[in-house]
Protein backbone atom coordinates (compact mmCIF):
# COMPACT_ATOMS: atom_id res chain seq x y z
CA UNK A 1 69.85 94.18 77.91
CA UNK A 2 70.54 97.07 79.83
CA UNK A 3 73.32 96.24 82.27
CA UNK A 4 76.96 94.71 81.44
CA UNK A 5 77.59 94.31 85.06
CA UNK A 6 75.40 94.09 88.09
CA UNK A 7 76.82 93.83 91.64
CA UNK A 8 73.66 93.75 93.64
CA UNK A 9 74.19 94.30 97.59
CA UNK A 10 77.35 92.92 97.99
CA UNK A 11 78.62 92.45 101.36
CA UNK A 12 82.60 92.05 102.13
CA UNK A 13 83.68 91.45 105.79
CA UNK A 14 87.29 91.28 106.70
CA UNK A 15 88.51 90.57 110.39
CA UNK A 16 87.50 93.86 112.39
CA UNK A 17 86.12 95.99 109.07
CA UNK A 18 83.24 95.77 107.17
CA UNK A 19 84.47 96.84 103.74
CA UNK A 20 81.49 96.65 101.39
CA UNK A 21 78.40 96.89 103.55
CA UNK A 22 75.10 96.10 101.11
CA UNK A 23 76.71 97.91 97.70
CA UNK A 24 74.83 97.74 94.58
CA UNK A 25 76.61 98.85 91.08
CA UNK A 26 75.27 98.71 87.87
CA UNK A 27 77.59 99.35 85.08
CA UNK A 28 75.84 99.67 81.40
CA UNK A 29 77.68 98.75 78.11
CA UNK A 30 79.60 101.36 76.40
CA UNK A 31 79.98 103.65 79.36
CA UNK A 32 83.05 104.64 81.80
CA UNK A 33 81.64 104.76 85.11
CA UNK A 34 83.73 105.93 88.09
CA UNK A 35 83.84 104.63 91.38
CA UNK A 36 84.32 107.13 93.53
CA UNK A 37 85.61 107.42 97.58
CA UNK A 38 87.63 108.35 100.03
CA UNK A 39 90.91 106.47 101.36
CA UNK A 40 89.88 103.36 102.47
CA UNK A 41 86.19 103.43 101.13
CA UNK A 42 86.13 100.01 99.43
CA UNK A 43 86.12 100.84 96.23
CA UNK A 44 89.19 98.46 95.15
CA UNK A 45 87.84 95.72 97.64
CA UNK A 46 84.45 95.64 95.64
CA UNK A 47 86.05 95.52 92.49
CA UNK A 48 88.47 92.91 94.09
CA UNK A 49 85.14 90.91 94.68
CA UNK A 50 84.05 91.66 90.60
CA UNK A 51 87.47 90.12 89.41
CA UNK A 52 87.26 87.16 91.79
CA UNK A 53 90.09 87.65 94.38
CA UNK A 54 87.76 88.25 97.44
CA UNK A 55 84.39 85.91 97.87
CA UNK A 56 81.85 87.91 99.23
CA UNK A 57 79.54 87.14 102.48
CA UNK A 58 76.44 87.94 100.45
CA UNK A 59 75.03 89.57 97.21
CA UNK A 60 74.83 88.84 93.63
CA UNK A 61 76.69 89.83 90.71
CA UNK A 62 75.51 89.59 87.31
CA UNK A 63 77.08 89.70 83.84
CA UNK A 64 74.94 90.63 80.92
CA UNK A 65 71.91 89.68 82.69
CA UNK A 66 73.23 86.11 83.58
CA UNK A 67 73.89 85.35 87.23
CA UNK A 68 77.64 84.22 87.84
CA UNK A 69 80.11 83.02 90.28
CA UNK A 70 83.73 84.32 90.17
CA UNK A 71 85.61 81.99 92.14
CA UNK A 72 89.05 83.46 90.78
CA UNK A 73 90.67 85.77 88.31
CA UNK A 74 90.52 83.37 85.56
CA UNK A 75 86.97 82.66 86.07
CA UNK A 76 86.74 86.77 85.60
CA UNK A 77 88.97 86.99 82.40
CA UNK A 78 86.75 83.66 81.23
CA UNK A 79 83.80 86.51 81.72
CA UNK A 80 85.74 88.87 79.83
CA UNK A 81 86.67 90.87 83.23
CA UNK A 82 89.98 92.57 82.77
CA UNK A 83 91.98 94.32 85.87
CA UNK A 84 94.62 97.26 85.28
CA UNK A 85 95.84 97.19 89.28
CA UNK A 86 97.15 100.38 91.04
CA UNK A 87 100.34 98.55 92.02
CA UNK A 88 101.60 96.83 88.48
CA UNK A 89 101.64 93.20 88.07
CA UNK A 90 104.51 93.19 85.76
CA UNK A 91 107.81 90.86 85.70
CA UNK A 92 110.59 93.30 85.50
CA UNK A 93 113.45 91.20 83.48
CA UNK A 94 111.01 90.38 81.10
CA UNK A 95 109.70 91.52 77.99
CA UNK A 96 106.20 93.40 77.45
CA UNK A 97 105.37 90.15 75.07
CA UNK A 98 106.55 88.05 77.76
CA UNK A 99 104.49 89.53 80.71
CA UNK A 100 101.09 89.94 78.23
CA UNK A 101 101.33 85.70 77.67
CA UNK A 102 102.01 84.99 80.86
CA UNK A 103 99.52 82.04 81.82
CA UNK A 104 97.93 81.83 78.20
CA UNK A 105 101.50 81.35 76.29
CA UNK A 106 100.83 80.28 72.39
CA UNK A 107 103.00 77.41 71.92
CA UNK A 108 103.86 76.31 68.25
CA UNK A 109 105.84 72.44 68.06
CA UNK A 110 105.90 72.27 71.59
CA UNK A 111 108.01 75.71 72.51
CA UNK A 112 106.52 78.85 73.38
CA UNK A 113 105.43 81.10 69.89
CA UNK A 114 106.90 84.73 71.15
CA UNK A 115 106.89 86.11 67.80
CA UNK A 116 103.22 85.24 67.14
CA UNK A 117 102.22 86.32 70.31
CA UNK A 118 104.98 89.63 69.68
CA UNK A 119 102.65 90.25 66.44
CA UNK A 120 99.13 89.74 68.03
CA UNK A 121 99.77 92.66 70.21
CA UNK A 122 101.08 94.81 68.10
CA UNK A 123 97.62 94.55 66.00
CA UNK A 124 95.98 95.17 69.23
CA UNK A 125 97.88 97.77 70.48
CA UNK A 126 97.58 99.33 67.07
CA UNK A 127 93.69 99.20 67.05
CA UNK A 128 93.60 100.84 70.46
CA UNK A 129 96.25 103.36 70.18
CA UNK A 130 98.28 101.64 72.41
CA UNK A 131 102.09 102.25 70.96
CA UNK A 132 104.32 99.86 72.57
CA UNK A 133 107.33 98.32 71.61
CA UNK A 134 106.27 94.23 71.92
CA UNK A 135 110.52 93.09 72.67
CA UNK A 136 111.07 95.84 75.10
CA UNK A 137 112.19 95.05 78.78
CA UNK A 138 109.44 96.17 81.37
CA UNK A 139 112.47 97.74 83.75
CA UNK A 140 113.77 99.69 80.51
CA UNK A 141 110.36 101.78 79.96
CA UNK A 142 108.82 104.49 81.83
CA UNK A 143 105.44 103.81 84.38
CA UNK A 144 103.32 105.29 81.35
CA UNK A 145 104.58 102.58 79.05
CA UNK A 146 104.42 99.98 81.77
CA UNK A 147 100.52 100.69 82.41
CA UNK A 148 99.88 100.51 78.67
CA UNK A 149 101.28 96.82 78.70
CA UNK A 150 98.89 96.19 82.20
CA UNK A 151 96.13 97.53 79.70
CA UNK A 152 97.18 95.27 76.82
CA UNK A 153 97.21 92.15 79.14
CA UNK A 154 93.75 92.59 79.51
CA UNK A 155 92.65 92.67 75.68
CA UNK A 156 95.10 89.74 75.08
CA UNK A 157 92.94 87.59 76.84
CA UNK A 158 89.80 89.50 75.46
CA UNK A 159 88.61 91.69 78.15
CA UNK A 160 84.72 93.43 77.15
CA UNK A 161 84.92 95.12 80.74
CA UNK A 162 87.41 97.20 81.43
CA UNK A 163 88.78 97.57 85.55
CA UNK A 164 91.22 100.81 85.73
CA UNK A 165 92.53 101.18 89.71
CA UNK A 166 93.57 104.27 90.47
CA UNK A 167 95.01 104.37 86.80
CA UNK A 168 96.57 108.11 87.08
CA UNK A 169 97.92 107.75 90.68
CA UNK A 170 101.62 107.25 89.19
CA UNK A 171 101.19 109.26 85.63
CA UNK A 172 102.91 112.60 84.42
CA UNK A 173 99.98 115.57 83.22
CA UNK A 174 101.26 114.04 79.53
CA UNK A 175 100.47 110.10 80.05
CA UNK A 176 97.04 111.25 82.01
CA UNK A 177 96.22 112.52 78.59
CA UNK A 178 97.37 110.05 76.42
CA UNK A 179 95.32 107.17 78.67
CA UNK A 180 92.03 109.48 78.53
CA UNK A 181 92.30 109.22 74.78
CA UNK A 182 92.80 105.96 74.79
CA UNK A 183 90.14 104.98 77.85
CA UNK A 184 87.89 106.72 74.89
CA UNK A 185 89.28 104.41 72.29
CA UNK A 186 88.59 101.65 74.12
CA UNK A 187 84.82 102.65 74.78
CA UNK A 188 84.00 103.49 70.99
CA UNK A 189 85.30 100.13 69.95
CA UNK A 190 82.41 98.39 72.56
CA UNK A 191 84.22 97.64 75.69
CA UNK A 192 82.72 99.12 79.08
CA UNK A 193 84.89 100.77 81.96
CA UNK A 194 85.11 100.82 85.48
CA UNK A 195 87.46 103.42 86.66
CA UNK A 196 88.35 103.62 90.46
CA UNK A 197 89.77 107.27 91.26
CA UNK A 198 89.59 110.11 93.31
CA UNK A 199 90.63 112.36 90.58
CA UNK A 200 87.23 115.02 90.31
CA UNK A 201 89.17 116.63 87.28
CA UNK A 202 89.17 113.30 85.08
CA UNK A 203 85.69 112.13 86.34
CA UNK A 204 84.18 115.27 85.06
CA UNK A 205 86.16 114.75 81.47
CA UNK A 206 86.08 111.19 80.91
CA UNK A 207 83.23 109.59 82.71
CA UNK A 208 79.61 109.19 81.89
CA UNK A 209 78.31 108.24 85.28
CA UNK A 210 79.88 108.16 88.71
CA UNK A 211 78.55 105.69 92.08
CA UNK A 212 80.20 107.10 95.50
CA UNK A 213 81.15 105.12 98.29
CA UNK A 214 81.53 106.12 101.63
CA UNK A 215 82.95 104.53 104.47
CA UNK A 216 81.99 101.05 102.57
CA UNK A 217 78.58 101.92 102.00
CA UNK A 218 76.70 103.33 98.59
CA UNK A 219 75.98 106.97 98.49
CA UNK A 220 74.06 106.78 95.40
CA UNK A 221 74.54 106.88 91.22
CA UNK A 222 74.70 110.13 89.39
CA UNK A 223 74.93 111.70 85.94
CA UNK A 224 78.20 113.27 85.52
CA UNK A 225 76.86 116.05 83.15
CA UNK A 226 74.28 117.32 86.51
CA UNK A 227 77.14 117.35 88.65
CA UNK A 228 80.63 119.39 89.08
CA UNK A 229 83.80 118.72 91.31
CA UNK A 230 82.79 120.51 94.35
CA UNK A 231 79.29 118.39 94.46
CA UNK A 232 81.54 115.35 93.85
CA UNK A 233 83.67 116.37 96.04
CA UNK A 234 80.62 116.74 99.20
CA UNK A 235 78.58 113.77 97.94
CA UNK A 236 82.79 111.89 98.37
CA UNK A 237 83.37 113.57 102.25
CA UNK A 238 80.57 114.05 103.35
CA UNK A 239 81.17 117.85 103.89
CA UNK A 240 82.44 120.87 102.06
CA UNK A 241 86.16 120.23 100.70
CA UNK A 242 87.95 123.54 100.50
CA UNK A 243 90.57 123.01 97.34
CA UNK A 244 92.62 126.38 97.98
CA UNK A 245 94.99 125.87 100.42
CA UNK A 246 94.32 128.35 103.29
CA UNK A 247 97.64 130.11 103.98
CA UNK A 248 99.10 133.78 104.62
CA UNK A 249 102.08 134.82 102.61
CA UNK A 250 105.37 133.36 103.38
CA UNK A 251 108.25 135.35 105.97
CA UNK A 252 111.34 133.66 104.96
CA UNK A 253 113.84 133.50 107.70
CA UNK A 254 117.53 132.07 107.17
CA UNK A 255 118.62 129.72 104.29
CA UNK A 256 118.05 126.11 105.53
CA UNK A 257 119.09 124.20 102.40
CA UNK A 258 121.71 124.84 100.22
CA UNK A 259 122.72 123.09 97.18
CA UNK A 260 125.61 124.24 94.79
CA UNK A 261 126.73 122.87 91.64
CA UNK A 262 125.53 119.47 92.95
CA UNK A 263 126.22 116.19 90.02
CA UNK A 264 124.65 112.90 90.34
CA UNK A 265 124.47 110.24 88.21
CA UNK A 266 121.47 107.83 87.57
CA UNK A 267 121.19 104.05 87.70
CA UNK A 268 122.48 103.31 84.02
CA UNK A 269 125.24 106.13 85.17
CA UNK A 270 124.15 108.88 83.54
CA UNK A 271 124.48 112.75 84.58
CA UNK A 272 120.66 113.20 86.70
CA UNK A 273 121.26 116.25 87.80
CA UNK A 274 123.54 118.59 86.36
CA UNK A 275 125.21 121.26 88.28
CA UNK A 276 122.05 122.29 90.01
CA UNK A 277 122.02 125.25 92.42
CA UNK A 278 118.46 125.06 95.29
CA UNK A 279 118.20 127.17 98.29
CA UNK A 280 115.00 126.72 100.57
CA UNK A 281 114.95 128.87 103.15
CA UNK A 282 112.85 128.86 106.94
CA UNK A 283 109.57 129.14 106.95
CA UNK A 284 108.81 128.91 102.46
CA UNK A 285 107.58 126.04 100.96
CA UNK A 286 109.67 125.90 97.69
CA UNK A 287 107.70 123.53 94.82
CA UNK A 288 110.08 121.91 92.33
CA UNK A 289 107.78 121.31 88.91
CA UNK A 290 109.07 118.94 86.10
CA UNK A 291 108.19 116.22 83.88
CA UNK A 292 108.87 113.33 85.43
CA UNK A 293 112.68 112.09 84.22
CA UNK A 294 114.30 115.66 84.99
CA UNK A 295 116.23 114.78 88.07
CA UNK A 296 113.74 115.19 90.21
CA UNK A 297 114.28 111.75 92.22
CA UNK A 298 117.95 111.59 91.71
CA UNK A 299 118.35 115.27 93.49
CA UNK A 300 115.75 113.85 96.44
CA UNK A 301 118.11 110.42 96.84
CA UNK A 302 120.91 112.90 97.02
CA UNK A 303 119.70 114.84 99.94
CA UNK A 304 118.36 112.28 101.90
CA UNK A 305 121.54 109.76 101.64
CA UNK A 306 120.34 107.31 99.09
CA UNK A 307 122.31 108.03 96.21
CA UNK A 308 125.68 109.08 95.96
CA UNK A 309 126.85 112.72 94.85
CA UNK A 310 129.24 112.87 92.22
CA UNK A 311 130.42 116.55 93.27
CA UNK A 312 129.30 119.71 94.56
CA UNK A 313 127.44 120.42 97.88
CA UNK A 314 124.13 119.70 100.04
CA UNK A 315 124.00 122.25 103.05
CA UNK A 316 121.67 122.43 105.81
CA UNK A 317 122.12 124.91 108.26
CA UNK A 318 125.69 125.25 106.75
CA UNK A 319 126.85 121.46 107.47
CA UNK A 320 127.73 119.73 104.47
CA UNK A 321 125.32 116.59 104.18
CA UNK A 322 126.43 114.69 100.92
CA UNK A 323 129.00 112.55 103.07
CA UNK A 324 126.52 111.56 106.00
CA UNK A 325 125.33 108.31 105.73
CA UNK A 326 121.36 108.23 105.96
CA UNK A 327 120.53 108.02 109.42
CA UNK A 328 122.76 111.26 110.24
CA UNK A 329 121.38 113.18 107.59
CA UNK A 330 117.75 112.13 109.52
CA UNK A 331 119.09 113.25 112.86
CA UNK A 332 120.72 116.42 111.34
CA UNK A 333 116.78 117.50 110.66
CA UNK A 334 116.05 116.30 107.72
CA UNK A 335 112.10 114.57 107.21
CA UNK A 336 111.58 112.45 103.81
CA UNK A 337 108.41 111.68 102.56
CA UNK A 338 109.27 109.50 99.61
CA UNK A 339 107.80 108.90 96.19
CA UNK A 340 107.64 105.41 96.12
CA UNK A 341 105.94 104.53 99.67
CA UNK A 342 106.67 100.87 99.38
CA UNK A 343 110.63 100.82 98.30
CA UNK A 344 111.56 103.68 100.74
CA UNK A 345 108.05 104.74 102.72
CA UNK A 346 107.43 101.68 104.77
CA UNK A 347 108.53 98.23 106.34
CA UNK A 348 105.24 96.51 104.09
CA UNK A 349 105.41 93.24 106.34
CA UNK A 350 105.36 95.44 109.99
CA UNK A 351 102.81 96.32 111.67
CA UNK A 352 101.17 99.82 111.29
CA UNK A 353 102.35 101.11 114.60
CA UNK A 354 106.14 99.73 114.38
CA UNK A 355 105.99 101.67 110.83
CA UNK A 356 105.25 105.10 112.57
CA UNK A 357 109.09 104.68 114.97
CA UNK A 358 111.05 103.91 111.84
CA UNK A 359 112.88 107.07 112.23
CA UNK A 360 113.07 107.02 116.15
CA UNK A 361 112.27 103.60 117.85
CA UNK A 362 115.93 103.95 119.00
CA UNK A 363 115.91 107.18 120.68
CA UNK A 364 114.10 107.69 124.18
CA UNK A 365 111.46 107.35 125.10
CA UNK A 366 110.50 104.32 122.33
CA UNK A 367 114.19 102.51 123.58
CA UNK A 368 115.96 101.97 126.68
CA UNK A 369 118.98 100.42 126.89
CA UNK A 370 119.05 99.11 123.87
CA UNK A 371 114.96 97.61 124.47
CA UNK A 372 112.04 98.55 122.70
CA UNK A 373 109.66 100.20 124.86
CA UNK A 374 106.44 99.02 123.22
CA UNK A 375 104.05 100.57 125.91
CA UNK A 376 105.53 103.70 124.55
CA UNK A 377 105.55 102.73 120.81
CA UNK A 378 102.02 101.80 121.12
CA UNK A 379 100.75 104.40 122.39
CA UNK A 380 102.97 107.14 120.07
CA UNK A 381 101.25 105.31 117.46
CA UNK A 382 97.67 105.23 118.51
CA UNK A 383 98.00 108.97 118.82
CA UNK A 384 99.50 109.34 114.97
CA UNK A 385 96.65 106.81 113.97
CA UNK A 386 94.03 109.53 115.70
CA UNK A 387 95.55 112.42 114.55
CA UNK A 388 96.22 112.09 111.06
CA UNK A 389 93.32 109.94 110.39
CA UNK A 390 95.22 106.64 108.98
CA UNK A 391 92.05 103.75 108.62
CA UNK A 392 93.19 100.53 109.75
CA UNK A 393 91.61 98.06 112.20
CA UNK A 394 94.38 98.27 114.60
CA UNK A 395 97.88 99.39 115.27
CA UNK A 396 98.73 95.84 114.85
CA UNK A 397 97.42 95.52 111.54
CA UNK A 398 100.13 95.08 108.48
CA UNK A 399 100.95 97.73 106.66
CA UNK A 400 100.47 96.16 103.31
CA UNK A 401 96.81 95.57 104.39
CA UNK A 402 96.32 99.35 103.91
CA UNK A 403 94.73 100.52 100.77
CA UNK A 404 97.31 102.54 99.16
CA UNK A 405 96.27 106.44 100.53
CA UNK A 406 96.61 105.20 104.37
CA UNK A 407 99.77 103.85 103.69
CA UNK A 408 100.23 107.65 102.32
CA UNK A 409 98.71 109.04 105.67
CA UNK A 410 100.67 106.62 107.76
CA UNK A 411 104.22 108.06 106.55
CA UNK A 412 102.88 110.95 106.10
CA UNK A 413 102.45 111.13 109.86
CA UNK A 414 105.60 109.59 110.75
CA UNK A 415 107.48 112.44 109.11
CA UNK A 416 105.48 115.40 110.08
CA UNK A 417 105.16 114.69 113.51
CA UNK A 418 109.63 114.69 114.04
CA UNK A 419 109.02 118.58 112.69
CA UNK A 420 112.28 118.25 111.25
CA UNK A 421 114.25 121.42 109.75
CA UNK A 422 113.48 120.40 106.32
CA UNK A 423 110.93 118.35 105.10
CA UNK A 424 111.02 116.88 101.85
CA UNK A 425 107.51 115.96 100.05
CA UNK A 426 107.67 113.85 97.10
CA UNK A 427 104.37 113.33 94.97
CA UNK A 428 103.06 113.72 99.22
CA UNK A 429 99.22 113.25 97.90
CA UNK A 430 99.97 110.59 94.97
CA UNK A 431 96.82 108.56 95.61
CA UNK A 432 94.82 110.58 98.26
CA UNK A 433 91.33 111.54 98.06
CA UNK A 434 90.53 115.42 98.34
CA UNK A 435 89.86 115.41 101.72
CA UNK A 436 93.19 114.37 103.08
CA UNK A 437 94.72 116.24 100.37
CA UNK A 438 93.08 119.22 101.51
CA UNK A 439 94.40 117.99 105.26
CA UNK A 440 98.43 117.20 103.99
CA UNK A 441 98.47 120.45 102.43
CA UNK A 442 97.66 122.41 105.97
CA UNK A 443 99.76 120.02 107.83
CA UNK A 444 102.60 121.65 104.80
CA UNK A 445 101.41 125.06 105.80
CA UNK A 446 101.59 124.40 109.86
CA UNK A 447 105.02 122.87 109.17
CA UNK A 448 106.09 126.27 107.14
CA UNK A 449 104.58 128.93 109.67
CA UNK A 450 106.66 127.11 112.81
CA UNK A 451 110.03 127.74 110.49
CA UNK A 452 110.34 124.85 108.94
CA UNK A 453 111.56 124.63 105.39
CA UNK A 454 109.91 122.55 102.75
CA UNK A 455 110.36 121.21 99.80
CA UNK A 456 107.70 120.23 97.78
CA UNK A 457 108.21 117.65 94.48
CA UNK A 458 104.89 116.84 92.81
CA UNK A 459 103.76 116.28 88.96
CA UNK A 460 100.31 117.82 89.54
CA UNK A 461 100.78 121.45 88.71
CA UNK A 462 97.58 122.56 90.52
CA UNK A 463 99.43 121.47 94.11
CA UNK A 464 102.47 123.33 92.75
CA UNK A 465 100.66 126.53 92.13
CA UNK A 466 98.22 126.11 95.26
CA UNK A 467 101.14 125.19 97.63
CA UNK A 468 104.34 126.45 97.04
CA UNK A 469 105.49 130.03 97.82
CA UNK A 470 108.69 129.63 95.08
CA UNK A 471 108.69 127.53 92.29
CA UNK A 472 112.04 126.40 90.78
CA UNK A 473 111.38 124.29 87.44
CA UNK A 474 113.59 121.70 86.74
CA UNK A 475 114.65 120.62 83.05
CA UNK A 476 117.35 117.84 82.51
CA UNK A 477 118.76 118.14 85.16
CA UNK A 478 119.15 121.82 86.09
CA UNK A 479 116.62 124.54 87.72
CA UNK A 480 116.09 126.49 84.89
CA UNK A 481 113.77 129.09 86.02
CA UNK A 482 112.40 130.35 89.85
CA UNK A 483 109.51 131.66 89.59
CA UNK A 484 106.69 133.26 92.29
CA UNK A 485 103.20 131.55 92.03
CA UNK A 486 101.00 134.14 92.01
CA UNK A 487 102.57 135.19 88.53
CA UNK A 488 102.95 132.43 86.60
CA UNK A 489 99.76 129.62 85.55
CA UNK A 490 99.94 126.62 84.25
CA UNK A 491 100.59 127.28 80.70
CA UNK A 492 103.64 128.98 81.46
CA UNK A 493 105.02 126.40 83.98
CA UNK A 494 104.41 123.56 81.53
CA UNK A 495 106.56 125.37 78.85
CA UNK A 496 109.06 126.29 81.36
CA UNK A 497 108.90 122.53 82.34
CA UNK A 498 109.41 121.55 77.99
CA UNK A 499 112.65 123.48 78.33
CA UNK A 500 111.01 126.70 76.68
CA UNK A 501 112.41 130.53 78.39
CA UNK A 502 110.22 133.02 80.28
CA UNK A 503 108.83 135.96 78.56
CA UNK A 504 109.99 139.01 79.29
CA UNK A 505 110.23 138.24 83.44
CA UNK A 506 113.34 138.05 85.06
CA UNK A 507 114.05 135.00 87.10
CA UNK A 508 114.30 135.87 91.31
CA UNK A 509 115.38 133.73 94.10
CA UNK A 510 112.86 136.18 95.83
């Protein structure tokens, strides 16, 4: 028996798309096979069809050589299917135990057995190297911790195949790590994988064979060992991808932002950020590299109005912004792409095109007299749709029926197209294929050359150190070192970023 799974021409049709058109996987035991795509591809609609949420038109799948029909998830867990989703399925106020029997809860003399249950997973999460603390509240640990309990879930009810969604889209360079080892874990002890990504750098270390989609059809199957990311990368676009951002050397004009000695606290009212001093000037894209935890998103909600500074100051262009509420601090120039598109990014339940006026469908030309102009509205939108490539059947379409990179691509536009003074990027390519990474990271370097400041957040090192013209590396709290790019690597940065000192280089604003 060769095959574990066998998805044999599966066709998925939703209203205006075709999303699977005639796809055949074949997935053998033992093996992590990646699913590779653009944005918008299919690839989480045809696994959608594997762990029973969709029905497909036509096709067949198979499971270890037996013909089956998943009418629902349980029917897939019943299987031994297992889904880790991109978006967590997780109950916040409760505990990991708590969200891993939810559905299948032991009972013992009528009452629900937590402590049981509580042990079970510990055994499993110690045969997998899994480490989690069973009592623990899912709001109290960190997204790493929170995707290790999605993982346990699945063995719980005991998963033999594996479904990882875009499993690194939301994980420091640490917890990428950590999950590789234990995807690897997970393979040795017999189970199989499917992992959906867009990541070349993990397909190439973790997977055994990759299928491509494109545009909802199959490309084809390959052997990871005859292939290398820039193959991937043309077999995934259809064309040469170019992954070193074209751009000349920066010619810093004036200082746009200025932060001194800026204090703010985080949600359990702790110091975030801890008398931090920033400048980003016109015309420099200025990177801001840390392990996720360091401030990073406390300092962004500062600037952008949606958390409160304790003291110090936020300048831009010399007027003092920590007092504004938000919608000044937009008008005064500033642009925000956010890090968590669905809690700041977009409006899930509007439409596509009302998403892309957020920031002006009460200025003229998209408002008169106090009255939408939708003629306007709808055709600012088509235009953003065109330009920055966002797949969706129509303007009219709602957002939250985007896979999760358009969603990017549709804020994305939003903010880029207002050219504001400063534009803030945080994590702007968290869950975008190479080729619109490739095309955010020129739309960056247009945004710099008109005189535009920006300031780039990310946790992937390489868009750092390919991007930025400054780097300033933040460490609880405070920018401990700036440093230029083209002299540092990222060995250096990632000590910097432990809260380890240069050698022997002095640190320069320039």
């Amino acid at each position: 028996m060769e095959h574990v799974i066998e998805m044999n021409n599966i066709t998925k049709i939703f209203p205006g798309i075709v999303a699977n058109d005639n796809i055949t996987l074949q997935v053998k035991k033992g093996e992590i096979h990646a699913l590779l795509g653009e944005n918008g591809a299919g690839k989480s609609t045809l696994m959608n069809v594997l762990f029973g949420l969709y029905q497909p038109e036509q096709g067949e799948i198979k499971i270890k050589g037996e013909a089956v029909k998943i009418t629902n998830p349980n029917v897939a867990n019943r299987l031994g299917i297992g889904m880790v989703h991109q978006h967590f399925m997780l109950v916040h106020n409760f505990t990991v135990t708590e969200n891993i029997i939810l559905g299948s809860e032991p009972t013992k003399g009528g009452k629900v057995d937590i402590n049981s249950a509580a042990k079970e997973i510990k055994k499993i999460s110690e045969q997998y190297g899994l480490s989690v603390d069973p009592y623990a509240k899912i709001e109290d640990i960190s997204v790493g911790m929170q995707q290790r309990v999605e993982i346990l879930k699945t063995l719980y009810r005991g998963a033999e195949i594996l479904i990882f969604d875009e499993p690194t889209a939301v994980l420091t360079p640490q917890e990428i790590s950590e999950l590789i080892t234990i995807m690897k874990n997970l393979v040795q002890e017999g189970k199989s994988i499917v992992l959906i990504t867009h990541k070349l750098k993990e397909i190439m270390e973790v997977c055994d064979r990759c299928t491509v989609i494109r545009k909802g059809k199959g490309i084809g199957t390959v052997d990871v060992a005859d292939m290398n990311p820039d193959s991937l990368a043309e077999l995934m676009v259809g064309r040469e991808v170019n992954f070193k951002t074209e751009k000349t050397d920066a010619n810093p004009g004036n200082t746009i932002l200025e932060i001194n000695k800026l204090v703010v606290k985080d949600s359990r009212n702790i110091s975030a950020v801890n008398e931090l001093d920033l400048t980003v000037r016109a015309g420099e894209i200025v990177g801001i590299a840390g392990v996720d935890g360091n401030g990073q998103s406390e300092l962004i909600e500062a600037i952008t109005g949606l958390r409160k500074v304790v003291s110090g100051s936020i300048e831009l262009n010399g007027k003092e912004l920590s007092s504004l509420p938000v919608r000044e601090i937009t008008k005064t120039g500033v642009g925000h792409i956010p890090e968590d598109r669905h809690k700041h990014g977009l409006v899930l339940d509007y439409t596509i095109g009302d998403n892309m006026v957020l920031q002006t469908y009460y200025q003229d030309p998209f408002s008169n007299k106090g009255f939408l102009n939708m003629k306007e509205i709808n055709k600012k939108a088509e235009e953003l749709i065109e330009q920055f490539d966002v797949r969706t059947p129509s303007k009219d379409t709602p957002a939250r029926a985007l896979s999760g990179g358009n969603q990017q691509k549709a804020i994305i536009a939003r903010e880029v197209d207002r050219s504001p003074e400063l534009l803030i990027a945080a994590q702007p390519t968290r869950g975008l294929d190479v080729g619109a990474i490739e095309f955010i990271h020129s739309k960056l370097v247009e945004e710099r050359d008109k005189g535009r400041a920006v300031l780039l957040v990310s946790f992937e090192l390489d868009e750092i150190l390919n991007v930025s013209d400054r780097i300033a590396v933040m460490y609880e709290g405070e920018v401990v070192a700036v440093v230029d790019p083209k002299e540092t690597n990222e060995q250096e940065l990632g000590l910097l970023m432990a809260g380890g000192k240069r050698k022997g280089k002095v640190n320069s604003d320039e």
